[in-house]
Protein backbone atom coordinates (compact mmCIF):
# COMPACT_ATOMS: atom_id res chain seq x y z
CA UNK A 1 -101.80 22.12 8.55
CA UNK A 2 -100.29 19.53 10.84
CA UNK A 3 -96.79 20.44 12.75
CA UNK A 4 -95.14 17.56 10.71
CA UNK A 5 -96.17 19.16 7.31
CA UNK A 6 -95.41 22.57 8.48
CA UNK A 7 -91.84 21.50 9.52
CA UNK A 8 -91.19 19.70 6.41
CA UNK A 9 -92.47 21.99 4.60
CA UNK A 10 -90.09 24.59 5.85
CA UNK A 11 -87.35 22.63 5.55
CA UNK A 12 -88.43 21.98 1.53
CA UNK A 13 -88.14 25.79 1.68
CA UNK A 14 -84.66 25.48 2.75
CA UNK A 15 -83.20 22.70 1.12
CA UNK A 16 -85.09 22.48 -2.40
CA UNK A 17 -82.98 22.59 -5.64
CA UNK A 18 -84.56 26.18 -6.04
CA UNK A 19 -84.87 27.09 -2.39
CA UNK A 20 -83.98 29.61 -0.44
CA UNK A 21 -79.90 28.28 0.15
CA UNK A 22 -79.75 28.41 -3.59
CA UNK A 23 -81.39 31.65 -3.79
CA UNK A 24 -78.68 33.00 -1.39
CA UNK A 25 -75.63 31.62 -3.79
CA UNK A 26 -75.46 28.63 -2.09
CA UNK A 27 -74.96 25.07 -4.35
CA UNK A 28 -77.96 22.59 -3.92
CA UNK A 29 -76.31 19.17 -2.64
CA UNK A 30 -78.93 16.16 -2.34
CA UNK A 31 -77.70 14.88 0.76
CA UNK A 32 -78.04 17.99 2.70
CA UNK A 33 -81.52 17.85 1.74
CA UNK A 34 -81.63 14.21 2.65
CA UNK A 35 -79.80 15.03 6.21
CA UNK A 36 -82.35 17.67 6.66
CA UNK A 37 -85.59 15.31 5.88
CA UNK A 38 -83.69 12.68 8.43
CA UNK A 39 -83.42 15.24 11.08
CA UNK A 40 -87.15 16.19 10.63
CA UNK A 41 -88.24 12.48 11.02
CA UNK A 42 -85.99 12.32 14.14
CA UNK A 43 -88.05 15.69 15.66
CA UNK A 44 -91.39 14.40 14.59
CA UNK A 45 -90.73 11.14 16.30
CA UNK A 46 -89.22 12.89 19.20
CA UNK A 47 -85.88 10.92 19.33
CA UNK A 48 -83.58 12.98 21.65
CA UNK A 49 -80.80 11.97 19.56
CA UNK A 50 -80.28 10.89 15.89
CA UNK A 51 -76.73 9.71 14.02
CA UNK A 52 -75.77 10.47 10.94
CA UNK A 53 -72.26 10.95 9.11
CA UNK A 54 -71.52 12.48 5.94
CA UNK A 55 -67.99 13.32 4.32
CA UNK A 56 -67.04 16.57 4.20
CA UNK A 57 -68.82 19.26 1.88
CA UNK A 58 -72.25 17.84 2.31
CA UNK A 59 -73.82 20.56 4.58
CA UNK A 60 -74.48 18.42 8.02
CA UNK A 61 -74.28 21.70 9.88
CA UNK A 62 -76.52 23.34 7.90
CA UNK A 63 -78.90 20.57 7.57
CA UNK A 64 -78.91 20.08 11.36
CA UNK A 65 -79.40 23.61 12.75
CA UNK A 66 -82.04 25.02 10.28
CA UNK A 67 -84.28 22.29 11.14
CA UNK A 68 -83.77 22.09 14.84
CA UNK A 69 -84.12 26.03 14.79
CA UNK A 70 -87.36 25.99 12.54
CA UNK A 71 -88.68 23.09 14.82
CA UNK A 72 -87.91 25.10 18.27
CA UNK A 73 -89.26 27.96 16.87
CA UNK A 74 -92.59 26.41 15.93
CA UNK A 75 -92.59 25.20 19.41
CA UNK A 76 -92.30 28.36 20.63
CA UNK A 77 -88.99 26.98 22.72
CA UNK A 78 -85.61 27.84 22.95
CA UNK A 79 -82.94 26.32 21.65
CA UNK A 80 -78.85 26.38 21.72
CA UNK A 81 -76.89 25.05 18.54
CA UNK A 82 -73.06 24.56 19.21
């Protein structure tokens, strides 16, 4: 499995309409999932910075740090999120 499908993949896990947010009494909202897939694409591509805006509600933390986390960690780096 390549790291791009691995990463995406995770973040499916994540983000899905039955993932694992969901599973933990989160709601699903589509463009969380969308800001996730974004973020990805930015890390795959390794841009060192990406811009995105979303009202307020929509997850952008969430859909920032999981995939930045799962990304570091398949690295094998460190990483800070603040």
């Amino acid at each position: 499995m390549s790291y791009r499908t691995d990463l995406a993949s995770h973040v499916e896990t994540f983000f899905a309409p039955e993932g694992w947010l969901v599973r933990q009494g989160m709601r699903h909202i589509p463009q969380q999932k969308r800001f996730a897939e974004l973020v990805v694409e930015w890390l795959v591509a390794g841009k060192p910075i990406g811009l995105a805006e979303g009202d307020t509600g929509t997850g952008k933390t969430l859909a920032m740090a999981l995939p930045l986390l799962v990304h570091y960690s398949l690295l094998k780096e460190k990483v800070a999120v603040s």
